[in-house]
C-alpha atoms as a PDB file:
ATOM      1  CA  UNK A   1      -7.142  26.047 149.013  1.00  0.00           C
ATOM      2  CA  UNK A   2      -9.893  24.131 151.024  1.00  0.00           C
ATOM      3  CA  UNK A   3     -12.828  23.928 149.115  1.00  0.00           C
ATOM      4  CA  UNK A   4     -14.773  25.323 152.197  1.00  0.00           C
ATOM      5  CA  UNK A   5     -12.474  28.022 152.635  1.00  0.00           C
ATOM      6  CA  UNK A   6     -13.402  28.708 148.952  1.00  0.00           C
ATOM      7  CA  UNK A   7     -17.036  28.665 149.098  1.00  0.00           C
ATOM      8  CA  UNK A   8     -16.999  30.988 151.897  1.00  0.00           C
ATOM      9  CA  UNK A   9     -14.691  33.705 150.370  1.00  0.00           C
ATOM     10  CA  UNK A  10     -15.902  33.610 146.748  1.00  0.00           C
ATOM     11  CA  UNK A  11     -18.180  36.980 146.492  1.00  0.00           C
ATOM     12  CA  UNK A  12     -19.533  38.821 143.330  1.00  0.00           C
ATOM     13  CA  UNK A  13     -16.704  41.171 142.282  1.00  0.00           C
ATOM     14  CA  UNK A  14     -17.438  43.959 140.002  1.00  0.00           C
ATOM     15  CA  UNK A  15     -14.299  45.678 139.560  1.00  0.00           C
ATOM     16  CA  UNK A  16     -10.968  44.322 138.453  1.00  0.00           C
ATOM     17  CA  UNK A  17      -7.288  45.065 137.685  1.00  0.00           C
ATOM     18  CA  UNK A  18      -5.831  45.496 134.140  1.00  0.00           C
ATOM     19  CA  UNK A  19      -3.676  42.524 135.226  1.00  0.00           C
ATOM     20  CA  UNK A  20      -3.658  39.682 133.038  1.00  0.00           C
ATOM     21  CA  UNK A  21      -4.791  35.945 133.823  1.00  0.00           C
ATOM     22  CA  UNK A  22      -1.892  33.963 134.058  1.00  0.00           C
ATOM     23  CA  UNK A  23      -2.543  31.005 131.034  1.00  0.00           C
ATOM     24  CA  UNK A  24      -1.740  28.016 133.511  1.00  0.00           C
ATOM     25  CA  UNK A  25      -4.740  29.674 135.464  1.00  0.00           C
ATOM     26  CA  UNK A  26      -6.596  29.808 132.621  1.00  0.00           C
ATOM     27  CA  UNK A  27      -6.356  26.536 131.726  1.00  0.00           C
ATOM     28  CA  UNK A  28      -7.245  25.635 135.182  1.00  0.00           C
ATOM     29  CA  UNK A  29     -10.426  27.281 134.902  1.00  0.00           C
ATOM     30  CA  UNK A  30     -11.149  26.119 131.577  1.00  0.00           C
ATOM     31  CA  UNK A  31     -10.553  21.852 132.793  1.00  0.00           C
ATOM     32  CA  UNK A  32     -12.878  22.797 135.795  1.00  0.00           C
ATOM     33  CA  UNK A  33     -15.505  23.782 133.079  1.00  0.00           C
ATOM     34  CA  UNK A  34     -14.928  20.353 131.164  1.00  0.00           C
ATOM     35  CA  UNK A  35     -15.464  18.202 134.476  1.00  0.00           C
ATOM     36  CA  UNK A  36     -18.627  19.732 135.760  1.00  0.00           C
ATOM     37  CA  UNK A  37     -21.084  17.004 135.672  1.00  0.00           C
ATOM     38  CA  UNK A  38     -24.279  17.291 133.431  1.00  0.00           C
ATOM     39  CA  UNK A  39     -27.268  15.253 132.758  1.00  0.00           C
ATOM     40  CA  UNK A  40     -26.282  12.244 130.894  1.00  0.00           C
ATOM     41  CA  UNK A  41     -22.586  13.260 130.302  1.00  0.00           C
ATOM     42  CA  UNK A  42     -23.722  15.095 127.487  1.00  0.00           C
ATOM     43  CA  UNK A  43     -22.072  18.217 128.299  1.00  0.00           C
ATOM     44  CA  UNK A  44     -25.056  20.330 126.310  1.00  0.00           C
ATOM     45  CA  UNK A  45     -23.244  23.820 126.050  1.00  0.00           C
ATOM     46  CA  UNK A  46     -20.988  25.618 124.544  1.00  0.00           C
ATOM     47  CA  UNK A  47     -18.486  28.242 126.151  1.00  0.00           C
ATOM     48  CA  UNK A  48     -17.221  31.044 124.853  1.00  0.00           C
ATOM     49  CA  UNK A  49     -13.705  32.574 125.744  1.00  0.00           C
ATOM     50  CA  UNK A  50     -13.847  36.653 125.584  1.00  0.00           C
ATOM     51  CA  UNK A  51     -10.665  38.012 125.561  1.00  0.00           C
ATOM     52  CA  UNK A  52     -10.776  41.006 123.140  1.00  0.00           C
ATOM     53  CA  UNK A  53     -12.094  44.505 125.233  1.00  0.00           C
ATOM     54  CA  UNK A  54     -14.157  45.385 121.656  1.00  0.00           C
ATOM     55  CA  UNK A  55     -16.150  42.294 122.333  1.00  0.00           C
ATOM     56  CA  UNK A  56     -16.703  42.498 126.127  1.00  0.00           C
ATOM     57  CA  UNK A  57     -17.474  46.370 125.345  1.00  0.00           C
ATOM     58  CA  UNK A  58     -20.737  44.399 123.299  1.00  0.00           C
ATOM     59  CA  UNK A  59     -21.257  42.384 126.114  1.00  0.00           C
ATOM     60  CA  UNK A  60     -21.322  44.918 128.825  1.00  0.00           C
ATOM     61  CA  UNK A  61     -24.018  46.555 126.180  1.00  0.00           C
ATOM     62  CA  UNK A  62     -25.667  43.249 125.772  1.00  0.00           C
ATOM     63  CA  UNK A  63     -25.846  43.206 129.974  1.00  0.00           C
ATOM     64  CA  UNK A  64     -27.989  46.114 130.056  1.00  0.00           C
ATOM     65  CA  UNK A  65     -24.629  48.436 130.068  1.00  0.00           C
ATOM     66  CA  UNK A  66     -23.057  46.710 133.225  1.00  0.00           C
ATOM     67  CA  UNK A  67     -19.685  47.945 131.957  1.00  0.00           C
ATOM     68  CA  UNK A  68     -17.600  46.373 134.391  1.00  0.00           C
ATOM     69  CA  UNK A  69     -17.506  42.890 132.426  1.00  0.00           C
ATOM     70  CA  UNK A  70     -15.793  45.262 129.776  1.00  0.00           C
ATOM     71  CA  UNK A  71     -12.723  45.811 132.645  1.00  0.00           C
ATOM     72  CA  UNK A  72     -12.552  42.390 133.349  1.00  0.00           C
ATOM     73  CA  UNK A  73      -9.418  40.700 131.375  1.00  0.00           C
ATOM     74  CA  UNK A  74     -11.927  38.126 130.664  1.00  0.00           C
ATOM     75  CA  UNK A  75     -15.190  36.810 130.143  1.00  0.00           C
ATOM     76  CA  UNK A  76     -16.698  33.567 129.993  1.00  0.00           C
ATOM     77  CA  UNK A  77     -20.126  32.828 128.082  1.00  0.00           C
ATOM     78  CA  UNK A  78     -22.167  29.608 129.237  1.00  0.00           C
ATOM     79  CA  UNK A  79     -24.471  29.020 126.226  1.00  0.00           C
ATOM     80  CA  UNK A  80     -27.222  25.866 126.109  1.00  0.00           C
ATOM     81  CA  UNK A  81     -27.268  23.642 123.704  1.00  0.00           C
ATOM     82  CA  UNK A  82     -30.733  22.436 123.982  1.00  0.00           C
ATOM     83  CA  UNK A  83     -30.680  20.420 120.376  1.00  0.00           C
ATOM     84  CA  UNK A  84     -27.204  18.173 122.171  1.00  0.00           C
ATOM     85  CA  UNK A  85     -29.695  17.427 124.954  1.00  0.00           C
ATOM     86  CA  UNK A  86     -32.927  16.556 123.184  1.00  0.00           C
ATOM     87  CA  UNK A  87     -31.934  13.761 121.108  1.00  0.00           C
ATOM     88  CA  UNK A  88     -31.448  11.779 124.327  1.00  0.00           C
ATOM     89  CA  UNK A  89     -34.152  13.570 126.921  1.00  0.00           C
ATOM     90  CA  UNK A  90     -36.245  15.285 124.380  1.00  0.00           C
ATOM     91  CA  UNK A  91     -38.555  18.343 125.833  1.00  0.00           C
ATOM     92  CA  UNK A  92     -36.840  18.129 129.032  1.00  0.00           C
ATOM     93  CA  UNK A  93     -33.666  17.816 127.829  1.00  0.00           C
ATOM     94  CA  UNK A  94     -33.948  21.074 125.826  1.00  0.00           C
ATOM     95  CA  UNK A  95     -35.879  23.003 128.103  1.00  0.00           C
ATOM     96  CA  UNK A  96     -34.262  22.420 131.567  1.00  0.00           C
ATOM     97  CA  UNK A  97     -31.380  19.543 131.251  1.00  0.00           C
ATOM     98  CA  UNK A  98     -28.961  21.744 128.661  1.00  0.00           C
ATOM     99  CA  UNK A  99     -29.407  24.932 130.902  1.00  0.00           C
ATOM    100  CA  UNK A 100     -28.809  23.202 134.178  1.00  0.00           C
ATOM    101  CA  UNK A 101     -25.579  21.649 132.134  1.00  0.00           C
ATOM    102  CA  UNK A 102     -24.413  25.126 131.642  1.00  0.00           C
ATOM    103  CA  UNK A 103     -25.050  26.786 134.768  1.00  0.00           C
ATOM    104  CA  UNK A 104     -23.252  23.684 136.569  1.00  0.00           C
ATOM    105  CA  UNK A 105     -20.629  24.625 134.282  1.00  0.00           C
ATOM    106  CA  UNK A 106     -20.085  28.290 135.393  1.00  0.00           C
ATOM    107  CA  UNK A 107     -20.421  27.598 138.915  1.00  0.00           C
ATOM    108  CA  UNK A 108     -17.325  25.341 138.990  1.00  0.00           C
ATOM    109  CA  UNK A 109     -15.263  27.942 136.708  1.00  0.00           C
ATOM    110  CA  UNK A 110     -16.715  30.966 139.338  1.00  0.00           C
ATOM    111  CA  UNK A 111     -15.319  28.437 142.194  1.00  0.00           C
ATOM    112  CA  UNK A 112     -11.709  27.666 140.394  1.00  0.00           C
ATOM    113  CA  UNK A 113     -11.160  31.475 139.732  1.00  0.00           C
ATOM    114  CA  UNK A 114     -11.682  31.692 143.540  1.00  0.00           C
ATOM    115  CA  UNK A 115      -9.538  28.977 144.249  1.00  0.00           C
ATOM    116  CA  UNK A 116      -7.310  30.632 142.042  1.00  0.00           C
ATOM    117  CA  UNK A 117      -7.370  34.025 143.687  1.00  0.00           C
ATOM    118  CA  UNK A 118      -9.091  35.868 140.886  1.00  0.00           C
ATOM    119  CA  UNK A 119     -12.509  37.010 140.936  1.00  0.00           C
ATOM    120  CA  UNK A 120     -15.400  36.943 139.468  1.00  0.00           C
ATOM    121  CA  UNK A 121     -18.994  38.097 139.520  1.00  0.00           C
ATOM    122  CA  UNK A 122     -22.046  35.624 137.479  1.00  0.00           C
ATOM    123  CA  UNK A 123     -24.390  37.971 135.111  1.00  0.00           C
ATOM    124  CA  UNK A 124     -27.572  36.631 134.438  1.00  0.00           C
ATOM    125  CA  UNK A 125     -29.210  40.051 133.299  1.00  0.00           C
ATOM    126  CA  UNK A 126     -28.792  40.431 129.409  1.00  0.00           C
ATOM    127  CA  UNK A 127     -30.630  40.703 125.900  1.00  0.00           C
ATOM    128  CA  UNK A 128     -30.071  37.023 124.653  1.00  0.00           C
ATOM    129  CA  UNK A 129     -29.960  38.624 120.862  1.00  0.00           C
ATOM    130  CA  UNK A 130     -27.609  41.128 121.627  1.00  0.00           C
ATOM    131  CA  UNK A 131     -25.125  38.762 123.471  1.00  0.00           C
ATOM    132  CA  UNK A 132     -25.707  35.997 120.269  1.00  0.00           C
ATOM    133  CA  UNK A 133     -24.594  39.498 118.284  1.00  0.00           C
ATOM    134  CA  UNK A 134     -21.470  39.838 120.656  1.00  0.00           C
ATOM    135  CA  UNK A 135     -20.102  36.756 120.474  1.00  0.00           C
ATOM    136  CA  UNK A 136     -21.379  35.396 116.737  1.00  0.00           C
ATOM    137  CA  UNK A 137     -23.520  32.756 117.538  1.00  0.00           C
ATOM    138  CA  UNK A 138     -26.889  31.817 115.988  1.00  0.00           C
ATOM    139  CA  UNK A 139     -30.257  30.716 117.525  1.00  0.00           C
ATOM    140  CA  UNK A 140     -29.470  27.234 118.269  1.00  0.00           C
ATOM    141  CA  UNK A 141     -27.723  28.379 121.430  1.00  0.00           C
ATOM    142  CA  UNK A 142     -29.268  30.043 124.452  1.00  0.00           C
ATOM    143  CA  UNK A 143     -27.278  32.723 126.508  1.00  0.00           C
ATOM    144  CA  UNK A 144     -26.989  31.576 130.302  1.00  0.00           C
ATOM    145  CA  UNK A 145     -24.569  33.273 131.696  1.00  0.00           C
ATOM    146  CA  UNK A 146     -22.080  35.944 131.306  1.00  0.00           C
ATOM    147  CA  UNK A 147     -18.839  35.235 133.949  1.00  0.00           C
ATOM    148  CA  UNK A 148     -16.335  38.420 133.889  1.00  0.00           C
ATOM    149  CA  UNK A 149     -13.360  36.978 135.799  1.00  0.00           C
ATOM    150  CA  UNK A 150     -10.269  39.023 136.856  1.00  0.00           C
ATOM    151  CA  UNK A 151      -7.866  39.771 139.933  1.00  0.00           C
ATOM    152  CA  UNK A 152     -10.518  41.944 142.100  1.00  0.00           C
ATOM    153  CA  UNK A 153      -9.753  45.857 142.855  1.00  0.00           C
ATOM    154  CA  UNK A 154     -12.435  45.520 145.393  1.00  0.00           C
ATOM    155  CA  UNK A 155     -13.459  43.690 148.339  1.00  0.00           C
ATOM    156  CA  UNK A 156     -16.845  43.227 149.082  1.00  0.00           C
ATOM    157  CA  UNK A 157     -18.430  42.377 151.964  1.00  0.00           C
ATOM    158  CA  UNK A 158     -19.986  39.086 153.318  1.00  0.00           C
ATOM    159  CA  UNK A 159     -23.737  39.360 152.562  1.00  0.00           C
ATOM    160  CA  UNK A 160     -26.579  38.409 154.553  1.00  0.00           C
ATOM    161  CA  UNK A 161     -28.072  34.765 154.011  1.00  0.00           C
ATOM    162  CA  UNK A 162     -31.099  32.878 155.273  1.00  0.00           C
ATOM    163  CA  UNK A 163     -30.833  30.457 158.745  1.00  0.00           C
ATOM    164  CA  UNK A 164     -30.736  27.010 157.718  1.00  0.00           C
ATOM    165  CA  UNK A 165     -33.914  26.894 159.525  1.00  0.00           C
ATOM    166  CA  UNK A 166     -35.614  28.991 156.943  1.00  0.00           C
ATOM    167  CA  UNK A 167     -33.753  27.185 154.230  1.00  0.00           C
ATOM    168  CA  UNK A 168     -33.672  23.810 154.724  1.00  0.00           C
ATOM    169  CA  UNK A 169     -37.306  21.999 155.023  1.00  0.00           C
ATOM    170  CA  UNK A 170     -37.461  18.373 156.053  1.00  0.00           C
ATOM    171  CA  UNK A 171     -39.627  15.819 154.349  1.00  0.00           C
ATOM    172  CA  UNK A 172     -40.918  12.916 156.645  1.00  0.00           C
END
């Protein structure tokens, strides 16, 4: 698919089939993850693969009971690793550089997924404890994102955006 053409079909879809992910399209997904760029190469996150329903169940309850990431076959966690990025960029690096590394990250998996004709819908509303809980990490990571990915059983509509003109500002 044209990556245009993906871009401008990819919407936030919040309810899937039972229908498994294909593992070749898995694996897709997964390789996108591993070549999104990040500050320094570093690659400062972790991801976490969320298969069983128990644990995206705890998730959905981590996501302030958005219980559709619990019908998704799937779920993808984007976790910063801010100590991977300090050691080179120090404050910055742990503050900013490890959780722009992660949410680069999601967006290309959200983008294969579309490419791939699944769906998928990026969660930024959670309790960072109570995801750490649901997916047995400690601390040292930070919760960025939660990515449910599935076939959809919806289609939602385009949604409004800004003009360019309200957008875009030029510098001169």
């Amino acid at each position: 698919m044209d990556f245009f053409d993906v871009i401008r079909i990819r919407r936030s879809v919040r309810a899937f089939e039972s229908k498994a992910i294909e593992p070749e399209k898995w694996k897709a997904i997964l390789d996108a993850v591993n070549i999104a760029p990040s500050a320094g190469n570093l690659q400062a996150y972790e991801v976490f693969e969320v298969r069983q329903r128990t644990h995206r169940l705890a998730l959905a309850r981590a996501a302030l009971e958005q219980y559709f990431i619990s019908e998704a076959p799937a779920a993808l966690v984007f976790c910063a690793h801010p100590a991977r990025s300090a050691g080179r960029y120090g404050r910055r690096g742990m503050n900013l550089y490890c959780v722009q590394d992660a949410t680069i990250a999601c967006a290309y998996a959200q983008l294969a997924a579309t490419a791939l004709g699944l769906a998928s819908v990026w969660v930024g509303a959670f309790d960072d404890n109570a995801v750490r809980r649901a997916i047995g990490i400690g601390a040292d990571l930070v919760p960025v994102a939660i990515l449910p990915i599935g076939y959809p059983a919806e289609t939602p509509l385009k949604t409004p955006r800004r003009s360019l003109s309200d957008l875009v500002h030029s510098v001169e």
